[in-house]
C-alpha atoms as a PDB file:
ATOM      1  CA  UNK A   1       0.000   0.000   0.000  1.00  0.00           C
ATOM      2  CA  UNK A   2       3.250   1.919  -0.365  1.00  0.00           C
ATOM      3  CA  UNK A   3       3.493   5.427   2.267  1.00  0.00           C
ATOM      4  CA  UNK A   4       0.454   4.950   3.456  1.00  0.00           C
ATOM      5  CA  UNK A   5       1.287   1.499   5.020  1.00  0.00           C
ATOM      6  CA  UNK A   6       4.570   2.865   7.136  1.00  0.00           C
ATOM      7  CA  UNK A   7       4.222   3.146  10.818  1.00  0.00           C
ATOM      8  CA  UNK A   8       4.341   6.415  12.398  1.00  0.00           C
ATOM      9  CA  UNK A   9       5.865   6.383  15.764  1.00  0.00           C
ATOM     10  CA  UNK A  10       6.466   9.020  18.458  1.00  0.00           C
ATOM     11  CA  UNK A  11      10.436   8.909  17.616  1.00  0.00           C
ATOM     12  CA  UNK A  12       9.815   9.507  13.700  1.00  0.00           C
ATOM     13  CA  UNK A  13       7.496  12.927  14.575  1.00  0.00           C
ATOM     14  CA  UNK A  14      10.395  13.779  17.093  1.00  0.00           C
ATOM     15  CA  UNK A  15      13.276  13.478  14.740  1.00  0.00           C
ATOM     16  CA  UNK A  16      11.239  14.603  11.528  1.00  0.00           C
ATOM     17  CA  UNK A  17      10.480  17.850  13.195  1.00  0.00           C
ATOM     18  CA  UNK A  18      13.055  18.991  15.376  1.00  0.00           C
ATOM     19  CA  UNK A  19      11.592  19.405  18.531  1.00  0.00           C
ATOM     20  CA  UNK A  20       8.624  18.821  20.697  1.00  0.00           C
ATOM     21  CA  UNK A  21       6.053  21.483  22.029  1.00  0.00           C
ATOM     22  CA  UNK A  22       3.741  20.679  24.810  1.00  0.00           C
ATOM     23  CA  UNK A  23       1.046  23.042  25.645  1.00  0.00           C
ATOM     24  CA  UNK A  24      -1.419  23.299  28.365  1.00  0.00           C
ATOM     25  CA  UNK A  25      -3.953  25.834  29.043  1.00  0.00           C
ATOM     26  CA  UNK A  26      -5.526  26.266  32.479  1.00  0.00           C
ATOM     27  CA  UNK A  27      -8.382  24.939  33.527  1.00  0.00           C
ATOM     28  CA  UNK A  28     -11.711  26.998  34.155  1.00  0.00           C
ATOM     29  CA  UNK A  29     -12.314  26.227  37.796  1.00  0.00           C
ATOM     30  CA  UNK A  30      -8.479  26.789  38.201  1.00  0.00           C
ATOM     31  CA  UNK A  31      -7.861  30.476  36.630  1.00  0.00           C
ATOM     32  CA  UNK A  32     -10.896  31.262  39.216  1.00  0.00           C
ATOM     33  CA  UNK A  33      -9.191  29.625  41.866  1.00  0.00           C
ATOM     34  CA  UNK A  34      -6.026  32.402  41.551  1.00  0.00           C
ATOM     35  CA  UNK A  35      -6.475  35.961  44.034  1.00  0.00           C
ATOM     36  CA  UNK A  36      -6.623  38.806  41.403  1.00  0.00           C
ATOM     37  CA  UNK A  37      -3.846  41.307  41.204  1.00  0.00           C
ATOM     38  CA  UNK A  38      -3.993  44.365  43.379  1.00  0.00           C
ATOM     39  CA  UNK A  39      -3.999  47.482  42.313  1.00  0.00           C
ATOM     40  CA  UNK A  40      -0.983  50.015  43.606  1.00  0.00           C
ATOM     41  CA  UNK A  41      -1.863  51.248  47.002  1.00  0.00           C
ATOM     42  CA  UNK A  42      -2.562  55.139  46.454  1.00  0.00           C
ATOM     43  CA  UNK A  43       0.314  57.818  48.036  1.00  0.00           C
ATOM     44  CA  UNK A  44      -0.647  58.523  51.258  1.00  0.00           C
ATOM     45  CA  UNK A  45      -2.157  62.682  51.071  1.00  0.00           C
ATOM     46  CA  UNK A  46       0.602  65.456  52.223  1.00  0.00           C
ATOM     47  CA  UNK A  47      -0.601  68.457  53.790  1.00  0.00           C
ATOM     48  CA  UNK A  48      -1.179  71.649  51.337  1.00  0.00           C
ATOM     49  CA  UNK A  49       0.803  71.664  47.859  1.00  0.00           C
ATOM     50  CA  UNK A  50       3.090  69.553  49.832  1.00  0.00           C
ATOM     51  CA  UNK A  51       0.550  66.452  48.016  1.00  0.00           C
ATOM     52  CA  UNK A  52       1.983  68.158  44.595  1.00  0.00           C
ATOM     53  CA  UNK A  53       5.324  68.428  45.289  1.00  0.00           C
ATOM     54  CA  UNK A  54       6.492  65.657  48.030  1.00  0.00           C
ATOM     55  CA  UNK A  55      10.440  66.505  48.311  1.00  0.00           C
ATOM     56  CA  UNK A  56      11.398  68.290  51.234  1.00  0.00           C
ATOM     57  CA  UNK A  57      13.979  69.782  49.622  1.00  0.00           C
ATOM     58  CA  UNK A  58      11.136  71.263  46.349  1.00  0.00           C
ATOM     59  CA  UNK A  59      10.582  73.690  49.495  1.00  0.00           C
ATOM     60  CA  UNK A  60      13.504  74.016  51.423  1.00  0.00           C
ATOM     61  CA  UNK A  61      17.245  74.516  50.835  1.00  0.00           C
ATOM     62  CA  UNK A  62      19.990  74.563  52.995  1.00  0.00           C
ATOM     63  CA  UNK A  63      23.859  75.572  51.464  1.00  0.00           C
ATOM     64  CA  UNK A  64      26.880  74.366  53.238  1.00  0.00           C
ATOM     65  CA  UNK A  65      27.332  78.496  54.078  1.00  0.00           C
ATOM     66  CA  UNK A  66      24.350  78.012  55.983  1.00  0.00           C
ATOM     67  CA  UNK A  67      22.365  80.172  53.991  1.00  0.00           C
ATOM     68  CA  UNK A  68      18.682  79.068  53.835  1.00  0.00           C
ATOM     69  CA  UNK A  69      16.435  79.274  51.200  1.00  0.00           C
ATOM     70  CA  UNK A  70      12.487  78.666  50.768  1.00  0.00           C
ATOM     71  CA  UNK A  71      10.710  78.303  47.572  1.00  0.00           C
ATOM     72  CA  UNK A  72       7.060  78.637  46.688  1.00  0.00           C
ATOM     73  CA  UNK A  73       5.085  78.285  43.484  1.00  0.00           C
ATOM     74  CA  UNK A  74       2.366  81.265  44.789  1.00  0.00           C
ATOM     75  CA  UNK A  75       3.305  84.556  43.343  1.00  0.00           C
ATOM     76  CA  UNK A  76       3.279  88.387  45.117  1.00  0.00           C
ATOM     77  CA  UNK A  77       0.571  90.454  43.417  1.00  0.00           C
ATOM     78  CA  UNK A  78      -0.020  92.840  46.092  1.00  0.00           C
ATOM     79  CA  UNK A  79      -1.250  90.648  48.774  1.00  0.00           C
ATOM     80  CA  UNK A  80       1.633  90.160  51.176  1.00  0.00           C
ATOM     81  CA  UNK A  81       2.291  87.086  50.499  1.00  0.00           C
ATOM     82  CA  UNK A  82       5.883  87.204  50.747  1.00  0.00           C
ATOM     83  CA  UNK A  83       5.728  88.494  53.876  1.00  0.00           C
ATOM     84  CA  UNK A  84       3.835  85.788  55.392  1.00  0.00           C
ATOM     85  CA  UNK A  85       5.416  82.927  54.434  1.00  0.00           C
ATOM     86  CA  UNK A  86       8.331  83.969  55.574  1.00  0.00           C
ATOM     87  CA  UNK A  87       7.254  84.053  58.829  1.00  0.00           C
ATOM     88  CA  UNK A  88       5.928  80.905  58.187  1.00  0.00           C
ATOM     89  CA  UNK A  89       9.065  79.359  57.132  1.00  0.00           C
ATOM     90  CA  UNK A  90      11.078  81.478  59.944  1.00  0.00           C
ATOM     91  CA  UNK A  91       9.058  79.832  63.005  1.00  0.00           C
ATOM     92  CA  UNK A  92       9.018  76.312  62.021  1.00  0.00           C
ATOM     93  CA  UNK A  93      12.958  76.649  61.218  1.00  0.00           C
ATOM     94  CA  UNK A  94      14.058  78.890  63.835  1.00  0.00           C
ATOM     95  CA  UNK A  95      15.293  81.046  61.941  1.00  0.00           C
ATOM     96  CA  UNK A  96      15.328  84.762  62.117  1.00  0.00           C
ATOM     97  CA  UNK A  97      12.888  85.687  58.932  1.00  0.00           C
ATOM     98  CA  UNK A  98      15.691  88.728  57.361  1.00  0.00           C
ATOM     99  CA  UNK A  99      17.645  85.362  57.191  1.00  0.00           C
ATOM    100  CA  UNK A 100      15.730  83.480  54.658  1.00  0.00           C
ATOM    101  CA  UNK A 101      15.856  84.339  50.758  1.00  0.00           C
ATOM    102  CA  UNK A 102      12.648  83.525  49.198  1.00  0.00           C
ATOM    103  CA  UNK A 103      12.087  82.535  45.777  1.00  0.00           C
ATOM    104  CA  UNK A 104       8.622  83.082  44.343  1.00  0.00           C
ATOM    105  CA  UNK A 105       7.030  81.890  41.198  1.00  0.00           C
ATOM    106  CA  UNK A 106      10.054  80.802  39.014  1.00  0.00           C
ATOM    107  CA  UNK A 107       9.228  77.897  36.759  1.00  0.00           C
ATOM    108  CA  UNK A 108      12.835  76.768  36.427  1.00  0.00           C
ATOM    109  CA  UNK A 109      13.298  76.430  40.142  1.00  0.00           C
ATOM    110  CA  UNK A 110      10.055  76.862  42.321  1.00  0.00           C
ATOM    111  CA  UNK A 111       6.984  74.144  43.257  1.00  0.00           C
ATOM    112  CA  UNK A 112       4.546  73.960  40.479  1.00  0.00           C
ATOM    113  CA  UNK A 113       1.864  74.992  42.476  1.00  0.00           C
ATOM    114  CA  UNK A 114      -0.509  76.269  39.342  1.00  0.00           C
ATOM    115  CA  UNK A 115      -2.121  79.842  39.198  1.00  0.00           C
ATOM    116  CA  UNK A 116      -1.848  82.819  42.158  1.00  0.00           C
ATOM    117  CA  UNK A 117      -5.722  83.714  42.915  1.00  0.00           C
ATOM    118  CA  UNK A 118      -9.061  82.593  45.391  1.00  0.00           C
ATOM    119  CA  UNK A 119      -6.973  83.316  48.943  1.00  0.00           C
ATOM    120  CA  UNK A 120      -5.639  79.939  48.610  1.00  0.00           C
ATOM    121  CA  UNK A 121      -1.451  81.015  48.798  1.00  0.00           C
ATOM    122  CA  UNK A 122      -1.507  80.388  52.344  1.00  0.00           C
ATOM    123  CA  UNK A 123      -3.938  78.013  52.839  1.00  0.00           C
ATOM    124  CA  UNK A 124      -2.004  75.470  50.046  1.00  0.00           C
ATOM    125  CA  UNK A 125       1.774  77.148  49.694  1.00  0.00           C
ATOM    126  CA  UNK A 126       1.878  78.161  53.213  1.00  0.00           C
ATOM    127  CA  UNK A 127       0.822  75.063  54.669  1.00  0.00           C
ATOM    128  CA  UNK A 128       3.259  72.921  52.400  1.00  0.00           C
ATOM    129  CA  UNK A 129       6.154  75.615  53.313  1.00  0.00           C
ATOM    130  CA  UNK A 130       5.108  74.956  57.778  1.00  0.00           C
ATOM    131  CA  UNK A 131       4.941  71.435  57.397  1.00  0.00           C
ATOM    132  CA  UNK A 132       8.187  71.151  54.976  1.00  0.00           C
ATOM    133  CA  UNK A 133      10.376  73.409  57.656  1.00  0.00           C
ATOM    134  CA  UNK A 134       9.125  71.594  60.468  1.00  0.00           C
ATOM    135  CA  UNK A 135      10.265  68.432  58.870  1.00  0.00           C
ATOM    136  CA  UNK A 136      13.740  69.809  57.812  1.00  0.00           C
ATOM    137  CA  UNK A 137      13.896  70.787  61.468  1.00  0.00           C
ATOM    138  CA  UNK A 138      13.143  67.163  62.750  1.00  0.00           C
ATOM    139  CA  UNK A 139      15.897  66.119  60.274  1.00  0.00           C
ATOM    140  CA  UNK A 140      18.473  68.584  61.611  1.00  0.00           C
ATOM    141  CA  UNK A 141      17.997  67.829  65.205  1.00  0.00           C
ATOM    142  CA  UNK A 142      18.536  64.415  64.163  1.00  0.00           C
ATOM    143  CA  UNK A 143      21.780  64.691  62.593  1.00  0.00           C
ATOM    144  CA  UNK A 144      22.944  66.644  65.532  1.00  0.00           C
ATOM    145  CA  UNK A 145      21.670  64.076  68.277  1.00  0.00           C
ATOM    146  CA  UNK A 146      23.633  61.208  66.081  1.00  0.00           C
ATOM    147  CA  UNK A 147      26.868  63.362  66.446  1.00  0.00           C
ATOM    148  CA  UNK A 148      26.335  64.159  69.446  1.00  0.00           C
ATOM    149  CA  UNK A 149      25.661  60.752  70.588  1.00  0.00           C
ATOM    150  CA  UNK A 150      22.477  61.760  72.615  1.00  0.00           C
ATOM    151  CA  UNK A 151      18.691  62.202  72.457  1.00  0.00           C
ATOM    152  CA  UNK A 152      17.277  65.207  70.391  1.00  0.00           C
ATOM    153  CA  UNK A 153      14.534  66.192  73.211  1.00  0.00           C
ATOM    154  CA  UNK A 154      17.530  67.210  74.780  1.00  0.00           C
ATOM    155  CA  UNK A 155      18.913  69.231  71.694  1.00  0.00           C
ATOM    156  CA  UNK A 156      16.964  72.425  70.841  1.00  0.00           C
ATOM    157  CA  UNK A 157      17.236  74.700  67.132  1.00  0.00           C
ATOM    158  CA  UNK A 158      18.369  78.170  67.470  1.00  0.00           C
ATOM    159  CA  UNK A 159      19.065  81.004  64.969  1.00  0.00           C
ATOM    160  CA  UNK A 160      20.078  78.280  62.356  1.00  0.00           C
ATOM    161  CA  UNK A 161      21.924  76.124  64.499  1.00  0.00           C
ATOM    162  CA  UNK A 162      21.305  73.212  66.723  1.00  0.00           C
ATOM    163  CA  UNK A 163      22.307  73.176  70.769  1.00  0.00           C
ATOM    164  CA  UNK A 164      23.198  70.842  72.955  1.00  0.00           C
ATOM    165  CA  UNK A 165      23.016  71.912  76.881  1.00  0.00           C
ATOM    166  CA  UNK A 166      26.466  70.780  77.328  1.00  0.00           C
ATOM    167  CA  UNK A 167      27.681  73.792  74.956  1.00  0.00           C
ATOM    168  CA  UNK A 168      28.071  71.649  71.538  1.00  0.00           C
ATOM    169  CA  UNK A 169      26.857  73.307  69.051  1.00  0.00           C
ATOM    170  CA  UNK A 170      25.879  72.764  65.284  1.00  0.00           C
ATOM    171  CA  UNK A 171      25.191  75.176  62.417  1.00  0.00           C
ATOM    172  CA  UNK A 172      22.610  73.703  60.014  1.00  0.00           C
ATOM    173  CA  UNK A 173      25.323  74.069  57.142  1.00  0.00           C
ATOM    174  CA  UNK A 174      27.273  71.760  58.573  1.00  0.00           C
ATOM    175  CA  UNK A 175      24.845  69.497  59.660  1.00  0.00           C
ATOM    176  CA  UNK A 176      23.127  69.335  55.898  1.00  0.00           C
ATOM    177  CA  UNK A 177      25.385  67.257  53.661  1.00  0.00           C
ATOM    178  CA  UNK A 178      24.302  65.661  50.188  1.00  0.00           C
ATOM    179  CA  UNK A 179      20.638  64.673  49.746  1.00  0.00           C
ATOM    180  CA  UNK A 180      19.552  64.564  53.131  1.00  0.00           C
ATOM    181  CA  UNK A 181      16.320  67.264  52.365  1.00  0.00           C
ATOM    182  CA  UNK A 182      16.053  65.101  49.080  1.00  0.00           C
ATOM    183  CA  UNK A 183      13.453  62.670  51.296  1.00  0.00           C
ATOM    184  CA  UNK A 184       9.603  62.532  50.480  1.00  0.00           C
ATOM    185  CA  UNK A 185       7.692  64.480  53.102  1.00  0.00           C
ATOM    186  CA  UNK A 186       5.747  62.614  55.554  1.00  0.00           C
ATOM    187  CA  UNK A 187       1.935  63.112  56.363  1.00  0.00           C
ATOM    188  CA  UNK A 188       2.268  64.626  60.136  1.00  0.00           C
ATOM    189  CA  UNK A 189       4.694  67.475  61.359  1.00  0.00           C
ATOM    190  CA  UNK A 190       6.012  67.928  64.636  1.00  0.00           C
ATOM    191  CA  UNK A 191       4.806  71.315  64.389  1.00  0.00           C
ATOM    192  CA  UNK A 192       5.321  74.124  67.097  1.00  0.00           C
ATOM    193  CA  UNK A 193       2.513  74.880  69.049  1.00  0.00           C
ATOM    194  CA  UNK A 194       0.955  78.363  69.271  1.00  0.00           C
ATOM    195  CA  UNK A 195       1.911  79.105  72.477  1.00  0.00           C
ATOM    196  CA  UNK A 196       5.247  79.034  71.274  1.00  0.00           C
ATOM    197  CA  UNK A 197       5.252  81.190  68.376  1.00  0.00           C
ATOM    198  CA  UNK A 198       8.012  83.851  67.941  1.00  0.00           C
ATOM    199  CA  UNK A 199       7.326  85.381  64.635  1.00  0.00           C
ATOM    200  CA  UNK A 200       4.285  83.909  63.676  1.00  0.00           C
ATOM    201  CA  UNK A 201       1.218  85.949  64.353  1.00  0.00           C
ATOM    202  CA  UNK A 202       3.964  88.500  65.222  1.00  0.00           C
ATOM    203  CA  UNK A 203       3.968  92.132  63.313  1.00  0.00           C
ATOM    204  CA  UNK A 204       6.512  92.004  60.387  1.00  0.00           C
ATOM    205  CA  UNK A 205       7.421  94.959  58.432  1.00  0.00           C
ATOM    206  CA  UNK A 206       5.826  94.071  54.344  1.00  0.00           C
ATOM    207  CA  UNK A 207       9.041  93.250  52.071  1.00  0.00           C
ATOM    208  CA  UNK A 208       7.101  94.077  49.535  1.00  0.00           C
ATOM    209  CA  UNK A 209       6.172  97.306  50.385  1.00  0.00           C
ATOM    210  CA  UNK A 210      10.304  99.347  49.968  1.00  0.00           C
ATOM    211  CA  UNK A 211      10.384  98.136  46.319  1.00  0.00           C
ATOM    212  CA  UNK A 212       6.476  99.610  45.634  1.00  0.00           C
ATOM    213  CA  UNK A 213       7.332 103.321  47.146  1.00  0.00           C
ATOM    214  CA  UNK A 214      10.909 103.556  45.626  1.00  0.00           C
ATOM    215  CA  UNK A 215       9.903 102.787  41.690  1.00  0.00           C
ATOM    216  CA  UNK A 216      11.795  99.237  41.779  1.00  0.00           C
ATOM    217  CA  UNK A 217      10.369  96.045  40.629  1.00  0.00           C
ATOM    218  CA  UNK A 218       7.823  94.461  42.143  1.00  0.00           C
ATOM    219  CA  UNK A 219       5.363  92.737  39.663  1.00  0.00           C
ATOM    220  CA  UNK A 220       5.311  90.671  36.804  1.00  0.00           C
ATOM    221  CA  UNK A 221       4.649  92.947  34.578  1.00  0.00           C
ATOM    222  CA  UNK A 222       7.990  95.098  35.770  1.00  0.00           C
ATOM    223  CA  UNK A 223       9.749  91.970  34.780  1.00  0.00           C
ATOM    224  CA  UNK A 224      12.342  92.809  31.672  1.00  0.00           C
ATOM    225  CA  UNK A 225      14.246  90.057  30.234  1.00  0.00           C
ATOM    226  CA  UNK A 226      17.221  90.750  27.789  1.00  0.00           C
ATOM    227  CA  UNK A 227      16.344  91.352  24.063  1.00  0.00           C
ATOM    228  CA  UNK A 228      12.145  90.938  25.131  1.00  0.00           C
ATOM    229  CA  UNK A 229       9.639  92.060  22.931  1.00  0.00           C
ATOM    230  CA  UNK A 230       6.083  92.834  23.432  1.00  0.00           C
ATOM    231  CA  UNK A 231       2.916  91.840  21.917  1.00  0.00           C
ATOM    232  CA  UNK A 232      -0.722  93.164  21.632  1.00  0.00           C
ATOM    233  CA  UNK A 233      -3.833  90.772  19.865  1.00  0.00           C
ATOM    234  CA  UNK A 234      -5.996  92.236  17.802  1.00  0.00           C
ATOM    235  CA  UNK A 235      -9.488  91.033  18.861  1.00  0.00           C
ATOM    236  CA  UNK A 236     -12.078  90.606  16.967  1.00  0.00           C
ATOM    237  CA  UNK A 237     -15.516  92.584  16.938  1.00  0.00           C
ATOM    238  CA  UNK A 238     -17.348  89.490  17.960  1.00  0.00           C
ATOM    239  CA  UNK A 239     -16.767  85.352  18.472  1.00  0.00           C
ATOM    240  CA  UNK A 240     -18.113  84.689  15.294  1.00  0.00           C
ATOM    241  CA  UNK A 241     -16.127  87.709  13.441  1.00  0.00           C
ATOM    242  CA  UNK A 242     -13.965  85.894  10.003  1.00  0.00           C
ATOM    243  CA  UNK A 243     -10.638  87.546   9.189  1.00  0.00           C
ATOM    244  CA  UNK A 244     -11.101  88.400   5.618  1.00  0.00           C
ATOM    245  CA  UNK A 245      -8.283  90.052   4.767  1.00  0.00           C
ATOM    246  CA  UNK A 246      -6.007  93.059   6.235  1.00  0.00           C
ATOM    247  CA  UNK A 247      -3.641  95.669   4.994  1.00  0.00           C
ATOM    248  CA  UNK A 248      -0.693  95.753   7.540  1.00  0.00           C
ATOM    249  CA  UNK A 249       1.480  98.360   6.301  1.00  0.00           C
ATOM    250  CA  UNK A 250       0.597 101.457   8.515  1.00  0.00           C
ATOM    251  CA  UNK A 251       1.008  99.060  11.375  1.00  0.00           C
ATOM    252  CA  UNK A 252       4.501  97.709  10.294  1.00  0.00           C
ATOM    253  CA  UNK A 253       5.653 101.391   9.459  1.00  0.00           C
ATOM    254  CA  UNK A 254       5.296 102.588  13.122  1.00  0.00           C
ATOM    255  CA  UNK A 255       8.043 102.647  15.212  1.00  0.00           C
ATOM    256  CA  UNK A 256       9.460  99.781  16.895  1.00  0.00           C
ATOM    257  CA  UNK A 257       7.348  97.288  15.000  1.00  0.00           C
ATOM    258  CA  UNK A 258       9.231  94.264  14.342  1.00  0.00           C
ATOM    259  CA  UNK A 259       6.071  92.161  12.613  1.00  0.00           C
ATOM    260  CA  UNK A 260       3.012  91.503  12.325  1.00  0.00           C
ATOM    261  CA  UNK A 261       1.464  87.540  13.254  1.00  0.00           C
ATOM    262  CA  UNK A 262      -1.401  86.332  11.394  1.00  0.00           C
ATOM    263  CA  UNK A 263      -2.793  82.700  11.483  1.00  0.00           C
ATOM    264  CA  UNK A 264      -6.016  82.230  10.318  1.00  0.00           C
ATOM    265  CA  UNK A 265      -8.441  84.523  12.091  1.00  0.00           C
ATOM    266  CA  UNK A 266      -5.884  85.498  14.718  1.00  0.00           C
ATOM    267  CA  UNK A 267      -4.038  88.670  14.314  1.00  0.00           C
ATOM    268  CA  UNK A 268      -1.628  90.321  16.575  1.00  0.00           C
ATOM    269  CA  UNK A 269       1.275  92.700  16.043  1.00  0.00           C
ATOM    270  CA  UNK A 270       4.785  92.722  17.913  1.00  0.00           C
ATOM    271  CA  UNK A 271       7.367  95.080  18.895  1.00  0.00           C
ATOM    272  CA  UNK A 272       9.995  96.096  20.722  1.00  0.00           C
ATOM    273  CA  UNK A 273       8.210  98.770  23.703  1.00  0.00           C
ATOM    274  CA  UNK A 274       4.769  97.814  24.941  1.00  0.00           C
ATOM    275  CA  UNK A 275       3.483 101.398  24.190  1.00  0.00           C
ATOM    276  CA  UNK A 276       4.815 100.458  20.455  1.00  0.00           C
ATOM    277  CA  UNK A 277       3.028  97.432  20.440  1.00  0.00           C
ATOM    278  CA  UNK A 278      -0.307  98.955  21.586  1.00  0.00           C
ATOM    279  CA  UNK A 279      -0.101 101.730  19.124  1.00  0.00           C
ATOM    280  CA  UNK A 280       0.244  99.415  16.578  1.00  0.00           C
ATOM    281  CA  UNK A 281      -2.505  97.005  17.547  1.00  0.00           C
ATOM    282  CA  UNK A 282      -4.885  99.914  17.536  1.00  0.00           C
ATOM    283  CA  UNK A 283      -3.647 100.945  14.192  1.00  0.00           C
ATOM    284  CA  UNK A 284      -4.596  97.024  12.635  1.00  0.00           C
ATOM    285  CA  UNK A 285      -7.634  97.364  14.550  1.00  0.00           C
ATOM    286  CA  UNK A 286      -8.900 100.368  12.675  1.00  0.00           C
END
C-alpha cells in the first residue's frame, strides 16, 4: 500500500520535526481559583501643595554656608504674600525671617503649584512651606543628636543652628550634607505649638512694600528680560467675526514694530516697547 502502510511512531514525529512542544492551558475552575492582582496602594495625602510636590527639599534649601532658602510656586501680586510665608518658614525653622531668601514663582526652580488667585497662597503654599520646615527641622535635630551621641529632646534649634546643653553646638550648614532634604515628606509634622510662636502671628514689616514706594520692581509685569519684545492681539468685533483680509502696512511702518502675526483669524502685532506694540494694535484694529 506503499506510504500509506509505514508506521508512524512518536520517535519519527520527534526526529522529523526537530523538537517537541507541549502546551497546556488552564483549567476553568483553576484560573478562578487564583487571588486577582492588586492594584498600587494610592500615596498617602501630604498636607497643602506639599501632596503636589512631596520633596522636602522642592521647598527648602539649605547651602553648606548656611544660607537658607524657601521656595514657593504662589506669586506676590499685592497681597503680602511674601511676607507671610516667611514668617511661616522662619518659626518652624528657627530662623530669624531677614535670614531666609525667598524665591517666588520661578518655573525653572520653584513648586509647580498652578495659578496665584481665590486666597488659597496660604492656605495650600503656606501650609506645604510649615509642614516642609518643620520636617527639615526634625531632620536637623537628628543629625545633631547622632553626632552628638544623645537624644534630640535634649537638643533644641536656634538662629540656624542646633544646641546641645552641654555647649556643643551645630550650624545647620554643617549638619546638611548631600541629599539629606532630598526625602519625600511625611503626612504629620512635629509642628510648634501656638503658644510658642516667635514670629508667627507677630507684626513684620511688608518686604514688599520698599520696592512699591521707591519705583523698583515688584510685579510681573515690571519683569524685563534681555532682548524681550512685546505683543498686543488684535481682537475681533465678535466670536463669530472671520478675518477676511487686512492691509498691515501702517502698522509695520510705526516705530518699533518688528512684525506683524497672522494665522487664520488670529491677528496680533509685535514690537519692541509695549506702548509700540499697543499703538500698533490699535492701528490694525482700525
Amino acid at each position: 500500500m506503499g506510504i500509506l502502510q509505514e508506521e508512524i511512531t512518536r520517535r519519527s514525529v520527534i526526529a522529523g520535526a526537530g523538537g517537541l512542544v507541549v502546551g497546556f492551558s488552564l483549567g476553568r475552575s483553576f484560573a478562578q481559583e487564583l487571588p486577582p492582582a492588586m492594584p498600587p496602594a494610592p500615596p498617602v495625602s501630604l498636607p497643602g501643595s506639599l501632596d503636589d510636590e512631596r520633596f522636602l527639599d522642592s521647598w527648602i534649601r539649605i547651602d553648606p554656608d548656611n544660607s537658607v532658602t524657601v521656595f514657593t510656586g504662589k506669586a506676590e501680586l499685592g497681597q503680602g504674600i511674601r511676607t507671610a510665608l516667611l514668617q511661616v518658614a522662619a518659626e518652624e525653622l528657627e530662623v530669624d525671617p531677614a535670614e531666609i531668601r525667598l524665591i517666588t514663582a520661578d518655573t525653572g526652580r520653584t513648586p509647580n503649584e498652578g495659578f496665584t488667585a481665590g486666597s488659597q497662597s496660604m492656605q495650600n503654599s503656606g501650609t506645604a512651606i510649615r509642614n516642609a520646615a518643620a520636617q527639615v527641622r526634625a531632620l536637623l535635630l537628628a543629625e545633631a543628636a547622632r553626632r552628638f551621641g544623645m537624644a534630640a529632646t535634649e537638643l533644641k534649634a536656634e538662629n540656624k543652628a542646633v544646641l546641645a546643653k552641654d555647649g556643643r553646638r551645630a550650624t545647620y550648614g554643617e549638619l546638611v550634607s548631600g541629599q539629606m532634604l532630598h526625602v519625600e515628606a511625611q503626612p504629620q509634622s512635629a509642628l510648634k505649638p501656638p503658644g510658642t510662636f516667635r514670629v508667627i502671628g507677630k507684626t513684620l514689616p511688608r518686604v514688599d512694600i520698599p520696592g512699591k514706594v521707591t519705583g523698583q520692581p515688584a510685579y510681573v509685569h515690571d519683569l524685563r528680560l534681555k532682548g524681550m519684545l512685546h505683543a498686543r492681539v488684535v481682537r475681533p468685533p465678535s466670536s463669530a467675526a472671520r478675518l477676511a483680509e487686512v492691509d498691515a502696512s501702517a502698522a509695520e511702518a510705526l516705530p518699533g514694530v518688528v512684525s506683524v502675526v497672522r494665522d487664520g483669524n488670529f491677528l496680533a502685532v509685535v514690537a519692541s516697547k509695549e506702548f509700540q506694540a499697543v499703538n500698533a494694535m490699535r492701528t490694525l484694529a482700525a
